[in-house]
Each structure stands twice: as C-alpha cells, then as structure tokens.
N, C-alpha and C. Protein backbone atom coordinates (compact mmCIF):
# COMPACT_ATOMS: atom_id res chain seq x y z
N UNK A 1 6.81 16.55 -9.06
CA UNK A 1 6.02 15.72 -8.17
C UNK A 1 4.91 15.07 -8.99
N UNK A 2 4.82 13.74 -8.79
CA UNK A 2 3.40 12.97 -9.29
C UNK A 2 2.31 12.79 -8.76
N UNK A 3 1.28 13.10 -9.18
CA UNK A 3 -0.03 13.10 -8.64
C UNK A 3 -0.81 11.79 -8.97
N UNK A 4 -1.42 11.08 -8.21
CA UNK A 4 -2.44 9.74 -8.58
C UNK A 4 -4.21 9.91 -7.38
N UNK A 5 -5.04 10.08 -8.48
CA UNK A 5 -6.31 10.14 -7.97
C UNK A 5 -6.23 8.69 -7.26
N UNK A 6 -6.69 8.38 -5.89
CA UNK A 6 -7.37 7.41 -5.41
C UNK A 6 -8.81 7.42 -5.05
N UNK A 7 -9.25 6.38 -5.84
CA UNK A 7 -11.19 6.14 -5.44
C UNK A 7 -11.10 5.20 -4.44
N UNK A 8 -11.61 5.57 -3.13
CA UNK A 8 -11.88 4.82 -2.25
C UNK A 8 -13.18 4.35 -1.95
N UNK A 9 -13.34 2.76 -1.67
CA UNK A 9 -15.19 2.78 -2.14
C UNK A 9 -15.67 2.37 -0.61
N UNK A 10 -16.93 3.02 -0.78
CA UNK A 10 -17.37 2.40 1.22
C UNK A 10 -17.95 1.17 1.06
N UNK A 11 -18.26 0.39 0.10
CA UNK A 11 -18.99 -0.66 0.10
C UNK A 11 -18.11 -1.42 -0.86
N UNK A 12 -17.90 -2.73 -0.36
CA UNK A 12 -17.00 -3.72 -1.07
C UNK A 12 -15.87 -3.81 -0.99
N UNK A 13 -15.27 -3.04 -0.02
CA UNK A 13 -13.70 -3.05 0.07
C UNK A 13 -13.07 -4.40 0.54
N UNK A 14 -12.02 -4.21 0.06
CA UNK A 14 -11.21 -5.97 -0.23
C UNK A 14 -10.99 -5.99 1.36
N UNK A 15 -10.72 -7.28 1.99
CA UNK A 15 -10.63 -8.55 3.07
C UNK A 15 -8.98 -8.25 3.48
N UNK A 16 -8.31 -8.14 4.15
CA UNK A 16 -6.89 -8.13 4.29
C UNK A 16 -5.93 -9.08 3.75
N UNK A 17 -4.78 -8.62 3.32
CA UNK A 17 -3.79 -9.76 2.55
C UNK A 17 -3.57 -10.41 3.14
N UNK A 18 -2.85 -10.24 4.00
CA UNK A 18 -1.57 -10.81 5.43
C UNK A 18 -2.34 -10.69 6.47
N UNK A 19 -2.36 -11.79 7.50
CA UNK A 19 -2.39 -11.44 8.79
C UNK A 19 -1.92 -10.40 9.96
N UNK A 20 -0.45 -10.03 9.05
CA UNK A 20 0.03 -9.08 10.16
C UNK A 20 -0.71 -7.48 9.61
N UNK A 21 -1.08 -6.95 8.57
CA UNK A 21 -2.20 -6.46 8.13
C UNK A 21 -3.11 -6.18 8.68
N UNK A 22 -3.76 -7.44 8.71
CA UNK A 22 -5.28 -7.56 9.49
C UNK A 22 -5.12 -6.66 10.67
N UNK A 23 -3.87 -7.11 11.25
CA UNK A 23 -4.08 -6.72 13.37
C UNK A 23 -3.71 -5.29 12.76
N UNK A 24 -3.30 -4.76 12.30
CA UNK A 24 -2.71 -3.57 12.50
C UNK A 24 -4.03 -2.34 11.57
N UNK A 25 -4.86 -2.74 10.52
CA UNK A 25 -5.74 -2.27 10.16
C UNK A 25 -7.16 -2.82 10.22
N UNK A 26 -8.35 -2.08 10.54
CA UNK A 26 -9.18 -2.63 10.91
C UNK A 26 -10.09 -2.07 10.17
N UNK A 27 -11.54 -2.60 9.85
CA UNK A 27 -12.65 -2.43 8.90
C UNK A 27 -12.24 -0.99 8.74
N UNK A 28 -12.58 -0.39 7.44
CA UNK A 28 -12.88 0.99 7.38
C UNK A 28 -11.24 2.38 7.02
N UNK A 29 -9.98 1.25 7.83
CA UNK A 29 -8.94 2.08 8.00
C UNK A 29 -8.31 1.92 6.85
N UNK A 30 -7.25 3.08 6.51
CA UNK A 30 -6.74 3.77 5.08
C UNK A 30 -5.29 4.01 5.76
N UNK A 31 -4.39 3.35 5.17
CA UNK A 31 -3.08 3.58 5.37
C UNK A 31 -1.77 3.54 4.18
N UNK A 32 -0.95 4.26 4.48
CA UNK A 32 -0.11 4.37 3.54
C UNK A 32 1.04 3.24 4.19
N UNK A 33 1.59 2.87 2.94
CA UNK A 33 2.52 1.57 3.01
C UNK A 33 3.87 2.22 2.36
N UNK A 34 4.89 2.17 2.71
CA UNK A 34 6.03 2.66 1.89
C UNK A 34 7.46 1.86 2.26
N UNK A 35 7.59 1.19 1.44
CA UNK A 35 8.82 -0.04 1.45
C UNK A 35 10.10 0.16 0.47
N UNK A 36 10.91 0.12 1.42
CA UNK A 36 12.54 0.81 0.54
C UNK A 36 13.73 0.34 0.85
N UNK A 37 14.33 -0.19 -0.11
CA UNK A 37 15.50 -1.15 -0.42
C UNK A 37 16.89 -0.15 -0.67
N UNK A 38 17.72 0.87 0.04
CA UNK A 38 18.87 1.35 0.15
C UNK A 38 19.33 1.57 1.66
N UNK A 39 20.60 1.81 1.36
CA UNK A 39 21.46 2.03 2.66
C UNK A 39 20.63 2.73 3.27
N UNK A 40 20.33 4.12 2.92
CA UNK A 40 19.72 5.22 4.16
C UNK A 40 18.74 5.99 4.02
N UNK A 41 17.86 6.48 3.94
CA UNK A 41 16.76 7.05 3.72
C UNK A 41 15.86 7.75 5.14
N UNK A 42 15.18 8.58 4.41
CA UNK A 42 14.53 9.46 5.36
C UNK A 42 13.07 9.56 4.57
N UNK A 43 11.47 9.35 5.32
CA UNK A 43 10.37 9.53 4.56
C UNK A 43 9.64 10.68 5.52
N UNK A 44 9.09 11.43 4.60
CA UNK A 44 8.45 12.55 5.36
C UNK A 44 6.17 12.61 4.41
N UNK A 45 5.81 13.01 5.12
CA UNK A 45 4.35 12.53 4.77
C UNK A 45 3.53 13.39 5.22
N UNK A 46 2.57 14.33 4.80
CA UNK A 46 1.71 15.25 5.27
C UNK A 46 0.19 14.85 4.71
N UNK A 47 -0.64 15.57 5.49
CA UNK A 47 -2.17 15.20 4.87
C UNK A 47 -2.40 16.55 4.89
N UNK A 48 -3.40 16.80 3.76
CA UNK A 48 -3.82 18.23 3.76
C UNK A 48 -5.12 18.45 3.58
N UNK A 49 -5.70 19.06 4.28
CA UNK A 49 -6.88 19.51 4.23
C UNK A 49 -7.80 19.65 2.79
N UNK A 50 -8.81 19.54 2.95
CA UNK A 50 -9.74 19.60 0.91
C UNK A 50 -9.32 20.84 0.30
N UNK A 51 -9.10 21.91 1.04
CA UNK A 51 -8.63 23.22 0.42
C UNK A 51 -7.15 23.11 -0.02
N UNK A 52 -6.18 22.28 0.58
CA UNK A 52 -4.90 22.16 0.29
C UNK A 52 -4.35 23.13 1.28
N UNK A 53 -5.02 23.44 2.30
CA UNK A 53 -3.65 23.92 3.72
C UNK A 53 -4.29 23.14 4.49
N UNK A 54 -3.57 23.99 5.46
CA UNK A 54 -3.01 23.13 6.99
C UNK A 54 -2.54 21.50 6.57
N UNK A 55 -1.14 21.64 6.45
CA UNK A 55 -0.66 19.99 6.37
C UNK A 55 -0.58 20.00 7.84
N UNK A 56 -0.87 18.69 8.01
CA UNK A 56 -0.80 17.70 9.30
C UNK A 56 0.68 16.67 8.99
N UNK A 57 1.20 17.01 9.56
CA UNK A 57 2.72 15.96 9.18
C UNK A 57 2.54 14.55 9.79
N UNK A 58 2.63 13.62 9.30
CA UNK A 58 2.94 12.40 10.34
C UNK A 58 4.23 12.49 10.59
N UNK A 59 4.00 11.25 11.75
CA UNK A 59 5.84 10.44 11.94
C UNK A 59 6.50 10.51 10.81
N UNK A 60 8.12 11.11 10.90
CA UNK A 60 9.28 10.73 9.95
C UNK A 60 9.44 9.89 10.23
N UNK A 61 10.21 8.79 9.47
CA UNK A 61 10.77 7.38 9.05
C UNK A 61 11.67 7.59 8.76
N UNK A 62 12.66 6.50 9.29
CA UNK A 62 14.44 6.56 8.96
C UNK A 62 14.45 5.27 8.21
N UNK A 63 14.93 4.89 6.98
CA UNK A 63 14.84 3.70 6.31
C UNK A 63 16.49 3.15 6.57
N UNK A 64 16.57 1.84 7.02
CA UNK A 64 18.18 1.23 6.44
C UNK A 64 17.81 0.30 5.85
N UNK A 65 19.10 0.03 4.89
CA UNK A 65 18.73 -1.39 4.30
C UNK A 65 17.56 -1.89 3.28
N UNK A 66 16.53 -2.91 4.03
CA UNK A 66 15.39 -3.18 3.99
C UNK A 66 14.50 -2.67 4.81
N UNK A 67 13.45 -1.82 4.56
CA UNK A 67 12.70 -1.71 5.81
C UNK A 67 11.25 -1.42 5.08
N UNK A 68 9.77 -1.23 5.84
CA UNK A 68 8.83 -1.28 5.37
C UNK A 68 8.40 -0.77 6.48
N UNK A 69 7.39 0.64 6.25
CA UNK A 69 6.65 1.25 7.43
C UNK A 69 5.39 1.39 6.56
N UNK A 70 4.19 1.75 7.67
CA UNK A 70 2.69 1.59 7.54
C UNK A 70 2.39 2.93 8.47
N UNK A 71 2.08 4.14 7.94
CA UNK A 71 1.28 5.18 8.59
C UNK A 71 -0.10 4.79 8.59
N UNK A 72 -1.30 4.78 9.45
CA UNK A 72 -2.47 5.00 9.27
C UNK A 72 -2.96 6.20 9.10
N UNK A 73 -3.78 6.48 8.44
CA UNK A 73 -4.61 7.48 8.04
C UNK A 73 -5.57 7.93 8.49
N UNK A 74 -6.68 7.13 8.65
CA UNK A 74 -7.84 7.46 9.45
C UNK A 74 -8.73 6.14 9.59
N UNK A 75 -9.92 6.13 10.33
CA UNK A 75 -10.59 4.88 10.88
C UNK A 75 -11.74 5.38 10.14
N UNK A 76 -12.20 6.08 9.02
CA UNK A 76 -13.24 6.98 8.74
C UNK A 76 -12.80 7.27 7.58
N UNK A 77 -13.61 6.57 6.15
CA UNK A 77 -13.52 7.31 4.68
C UNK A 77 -13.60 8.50 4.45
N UNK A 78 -14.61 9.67 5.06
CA UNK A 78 -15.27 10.15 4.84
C UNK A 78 -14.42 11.72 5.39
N UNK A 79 -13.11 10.83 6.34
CA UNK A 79 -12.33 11.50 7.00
C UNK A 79 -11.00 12.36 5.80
N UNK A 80 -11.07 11.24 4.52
CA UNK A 80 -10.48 11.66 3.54
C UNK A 80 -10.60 12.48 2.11
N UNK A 81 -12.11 12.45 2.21
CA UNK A 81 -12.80 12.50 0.52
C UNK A 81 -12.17 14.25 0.90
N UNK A 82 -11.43 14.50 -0.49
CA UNK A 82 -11.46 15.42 -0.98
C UNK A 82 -9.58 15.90 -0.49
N UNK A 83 -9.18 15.38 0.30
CA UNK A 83 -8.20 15.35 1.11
C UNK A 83 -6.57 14.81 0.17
N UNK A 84 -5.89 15.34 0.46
CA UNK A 84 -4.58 15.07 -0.51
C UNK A 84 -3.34 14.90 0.52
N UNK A 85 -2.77 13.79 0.37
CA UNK A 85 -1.23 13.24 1.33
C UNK A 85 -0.19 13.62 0.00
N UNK A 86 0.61 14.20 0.94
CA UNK A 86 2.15 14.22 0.01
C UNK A 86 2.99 13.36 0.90
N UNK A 87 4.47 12.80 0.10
CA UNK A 87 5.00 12.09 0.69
C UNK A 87 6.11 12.45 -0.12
N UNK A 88 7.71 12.29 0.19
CA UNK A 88 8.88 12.87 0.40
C UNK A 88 9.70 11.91 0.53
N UNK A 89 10.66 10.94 0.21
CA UNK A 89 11.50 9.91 0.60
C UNK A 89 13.15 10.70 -0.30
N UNK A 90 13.69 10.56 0.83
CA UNK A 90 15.56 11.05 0.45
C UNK A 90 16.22 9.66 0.91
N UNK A 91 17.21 9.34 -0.15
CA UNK A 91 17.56 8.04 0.16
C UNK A 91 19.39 8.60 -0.26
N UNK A 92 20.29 8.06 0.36
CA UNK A 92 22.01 8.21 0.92
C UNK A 92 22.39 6.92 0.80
N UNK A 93 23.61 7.12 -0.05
CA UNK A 93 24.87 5.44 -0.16
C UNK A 93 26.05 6.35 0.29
N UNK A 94 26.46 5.67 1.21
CA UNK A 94 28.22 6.36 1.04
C UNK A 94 28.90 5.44 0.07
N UNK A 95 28.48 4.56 -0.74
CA UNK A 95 29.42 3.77 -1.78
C UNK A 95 28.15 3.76 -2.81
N UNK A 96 28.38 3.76 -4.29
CA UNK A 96 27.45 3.28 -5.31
C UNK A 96 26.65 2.32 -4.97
N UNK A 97 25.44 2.42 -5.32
CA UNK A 97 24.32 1.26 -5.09
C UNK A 97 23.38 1.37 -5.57
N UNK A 98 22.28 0.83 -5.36
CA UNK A 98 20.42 0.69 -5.85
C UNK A 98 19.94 1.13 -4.88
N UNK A 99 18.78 1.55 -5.19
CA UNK A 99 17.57 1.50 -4.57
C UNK A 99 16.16 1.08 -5.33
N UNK A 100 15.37 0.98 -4.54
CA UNK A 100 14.03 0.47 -4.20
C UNK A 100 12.87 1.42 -3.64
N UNK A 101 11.71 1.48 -4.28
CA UNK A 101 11.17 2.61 -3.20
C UNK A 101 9.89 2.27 -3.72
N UNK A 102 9.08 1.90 -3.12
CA UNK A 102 7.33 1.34 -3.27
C UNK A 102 6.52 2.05 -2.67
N UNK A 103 5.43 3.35 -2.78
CA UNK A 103 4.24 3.76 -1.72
C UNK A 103 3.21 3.29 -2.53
N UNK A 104 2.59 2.88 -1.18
CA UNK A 104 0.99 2.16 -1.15
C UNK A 104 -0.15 2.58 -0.53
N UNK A 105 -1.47 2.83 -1.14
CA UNK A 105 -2.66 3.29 -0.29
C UNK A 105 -3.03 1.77 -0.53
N UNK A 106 -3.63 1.52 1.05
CA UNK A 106 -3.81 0.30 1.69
C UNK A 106 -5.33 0.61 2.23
N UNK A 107 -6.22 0.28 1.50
CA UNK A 107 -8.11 0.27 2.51
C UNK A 107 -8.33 -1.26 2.62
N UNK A 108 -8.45 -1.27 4.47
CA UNK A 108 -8.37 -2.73 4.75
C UNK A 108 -7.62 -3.57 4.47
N UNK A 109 -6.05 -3.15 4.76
CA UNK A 109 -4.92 -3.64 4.36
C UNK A 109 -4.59 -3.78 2.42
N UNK A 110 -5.81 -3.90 1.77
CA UNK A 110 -5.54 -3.85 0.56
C UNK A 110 -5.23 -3.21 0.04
N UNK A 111 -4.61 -3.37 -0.93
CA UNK A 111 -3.56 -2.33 -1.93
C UNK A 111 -4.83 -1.77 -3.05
N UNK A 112 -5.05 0.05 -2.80
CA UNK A 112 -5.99 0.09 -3.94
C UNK A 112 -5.49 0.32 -5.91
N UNK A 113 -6.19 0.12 -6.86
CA UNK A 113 -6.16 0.60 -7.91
C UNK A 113 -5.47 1.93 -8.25
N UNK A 114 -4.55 1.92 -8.34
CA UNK A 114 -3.75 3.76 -8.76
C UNK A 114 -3.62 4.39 -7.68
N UNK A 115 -3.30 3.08 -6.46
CA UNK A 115 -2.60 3.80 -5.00
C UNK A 115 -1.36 3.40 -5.37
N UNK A 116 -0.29 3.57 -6.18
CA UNK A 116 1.01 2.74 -5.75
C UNK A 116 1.53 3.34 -6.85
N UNK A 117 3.07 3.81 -6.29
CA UNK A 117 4.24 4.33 -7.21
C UNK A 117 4.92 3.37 -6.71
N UNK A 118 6.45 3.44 -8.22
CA UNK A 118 7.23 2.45 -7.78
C UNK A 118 8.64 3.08 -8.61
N UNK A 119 9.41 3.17 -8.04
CA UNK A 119 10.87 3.63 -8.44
C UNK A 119 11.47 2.49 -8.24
N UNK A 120 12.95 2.66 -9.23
CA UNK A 120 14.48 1.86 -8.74
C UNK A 120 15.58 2.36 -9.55
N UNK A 121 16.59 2.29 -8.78
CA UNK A 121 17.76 3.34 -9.98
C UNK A 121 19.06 3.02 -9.35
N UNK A 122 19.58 3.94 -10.00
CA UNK A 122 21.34 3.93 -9.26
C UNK A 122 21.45 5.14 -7.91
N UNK A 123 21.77 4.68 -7.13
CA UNK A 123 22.43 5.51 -6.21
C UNK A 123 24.00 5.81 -6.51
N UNK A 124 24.44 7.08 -6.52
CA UNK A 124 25.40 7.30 -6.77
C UNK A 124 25.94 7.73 -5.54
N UNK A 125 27.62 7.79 -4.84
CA UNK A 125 27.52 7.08 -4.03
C UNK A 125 28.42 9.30 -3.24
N UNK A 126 27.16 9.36 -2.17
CA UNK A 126 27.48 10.50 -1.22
C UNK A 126 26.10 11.59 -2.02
N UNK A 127 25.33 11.70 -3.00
CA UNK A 127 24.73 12.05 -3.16
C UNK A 127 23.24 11.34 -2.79
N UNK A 128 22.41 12.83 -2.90
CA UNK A 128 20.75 12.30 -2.32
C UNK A 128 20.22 12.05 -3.59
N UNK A 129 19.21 11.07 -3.33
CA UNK A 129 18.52 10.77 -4.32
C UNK A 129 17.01 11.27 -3.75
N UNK A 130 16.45 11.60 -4.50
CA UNK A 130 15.05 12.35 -3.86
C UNK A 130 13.62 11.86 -4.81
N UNK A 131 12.36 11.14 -4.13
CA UNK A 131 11.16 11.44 -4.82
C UNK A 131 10.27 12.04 -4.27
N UNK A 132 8.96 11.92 -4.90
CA UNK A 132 7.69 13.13 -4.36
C UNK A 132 6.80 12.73 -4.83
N UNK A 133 5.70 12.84 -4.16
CA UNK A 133 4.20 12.41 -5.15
C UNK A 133 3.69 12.97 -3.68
N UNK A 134 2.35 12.52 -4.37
CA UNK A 134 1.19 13.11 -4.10
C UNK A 134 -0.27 11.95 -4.44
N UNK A 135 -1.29 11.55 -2.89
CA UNK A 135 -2.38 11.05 -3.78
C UNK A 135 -3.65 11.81 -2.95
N UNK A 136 -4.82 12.07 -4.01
CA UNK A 136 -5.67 13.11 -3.97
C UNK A 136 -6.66 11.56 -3.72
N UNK A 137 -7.57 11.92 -2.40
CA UNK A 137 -8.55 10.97 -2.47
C UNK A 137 -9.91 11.31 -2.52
N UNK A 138 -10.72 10.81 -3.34
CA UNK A 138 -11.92 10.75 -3.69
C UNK A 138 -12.92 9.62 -2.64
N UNK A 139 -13.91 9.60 -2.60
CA UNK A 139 -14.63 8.18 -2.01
C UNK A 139 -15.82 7.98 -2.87
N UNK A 140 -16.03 6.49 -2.97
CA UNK A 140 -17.27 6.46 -3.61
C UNK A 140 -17.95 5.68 -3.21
C-alpha cells in the first residue's frame, strides 16, 4: 500500500475547476475524486480516526467502462488534520484489456499537491487486478 502526506491549507485554497465541481463542493469541502477506465471495478474507501481506528467506510462504487465518482469528506478542515483515508479499487475483464485508475484529494474542487495516484496496465483477462493507498492529512 502507498502512502502520500496531504497539506491542506485554510487560507488560500484554489477557486473550483469546472462548474460541475463548484455545485457539488462548496468553500471549505475536501473530497476524494477517483476516475477509472476498465470493464469492471469495485472502489471501497474508509476514513480513520488520528489514532488510526474506528474506520468510517463510505459508499462502495461499482465502476464500468468509463466512470468517475466524487466522495465528500467533510465541510470542515479541521474535521481532517491528523486523519488518514484508505482506498481499495479491484478492477475485472472477462477478455484482456487496460485499465486506468486516477485518485484525487480535491479542496474546493481543486486537485491538491501530492493528492493524486495514478496507475495503468494490462488487465489480464478473468483475473483481479487490485490497488491500495492511503492519504494522511495534515492542515496548515
């Protein structure tokens, strides 16, 4: 599993990319972005407490195809400092293929500095393909 520190800052945070962005995150909110290019997939996502228990699971995600989901996180920085999300994506071809697999920490729709992994490979075809990470957030 990969680990990436995120610094989240309370003052100066970037303006939203996209409009459809904007409506869906609002001043202050922290969301994970995770966009994935294979036949089938499954994403699983927990937040964990500053001590590292009690995970809180979000919504699972069923990926086909193309697809792109947005968990929110919280409406509150302060809701995160010290706080660590894991995230889980299993991706299925019944025939050989690619995949695609992008997660994003998003403050105010923006994409932060050393929020973002990025895979792509062969799917081989009836087997799982599996990643994992992890981002530990800080605030500043």
């Amino acid at each position: 599993m990969l680990d990436k520190v995120v610094k989240l800052h309370r003052a100066g945070a970037v303006a939203p990319q996209k409009p459809d962005q904007a409506a869906l995150l609002q001043s202050g909110e922290v969301a994970i972005r995770v966009i994935a290019r294979a036949p089938e997939g499954h994403c699983q996502l927990k937040l964990w407490d500053p001590r590292g228990r009690d995970p809180k699971p979000l919504e699972p995600r069923e990926f086909r195809e193309k697809d792109d989901h947005t968990w929110r996180l919280t409406e509150s920085l302060d809701d995160l400092d010290g706080r660590t999300l894991t995230w889980s994506v299993r991706f299925f071809a019944p025939r050989p293929g690619r995949f695609e697999l992008r997660v994003q920490v998003l403050h105010n729709g923006a994409e932060q500095p050393g929020g973002q992994f990025f895979y792509s490979g062969p799917l081989e075809a009836s087997e799982i393909e599996a990643r994992d990470g992890r981002f530990h957030f800080t605030i500043e």
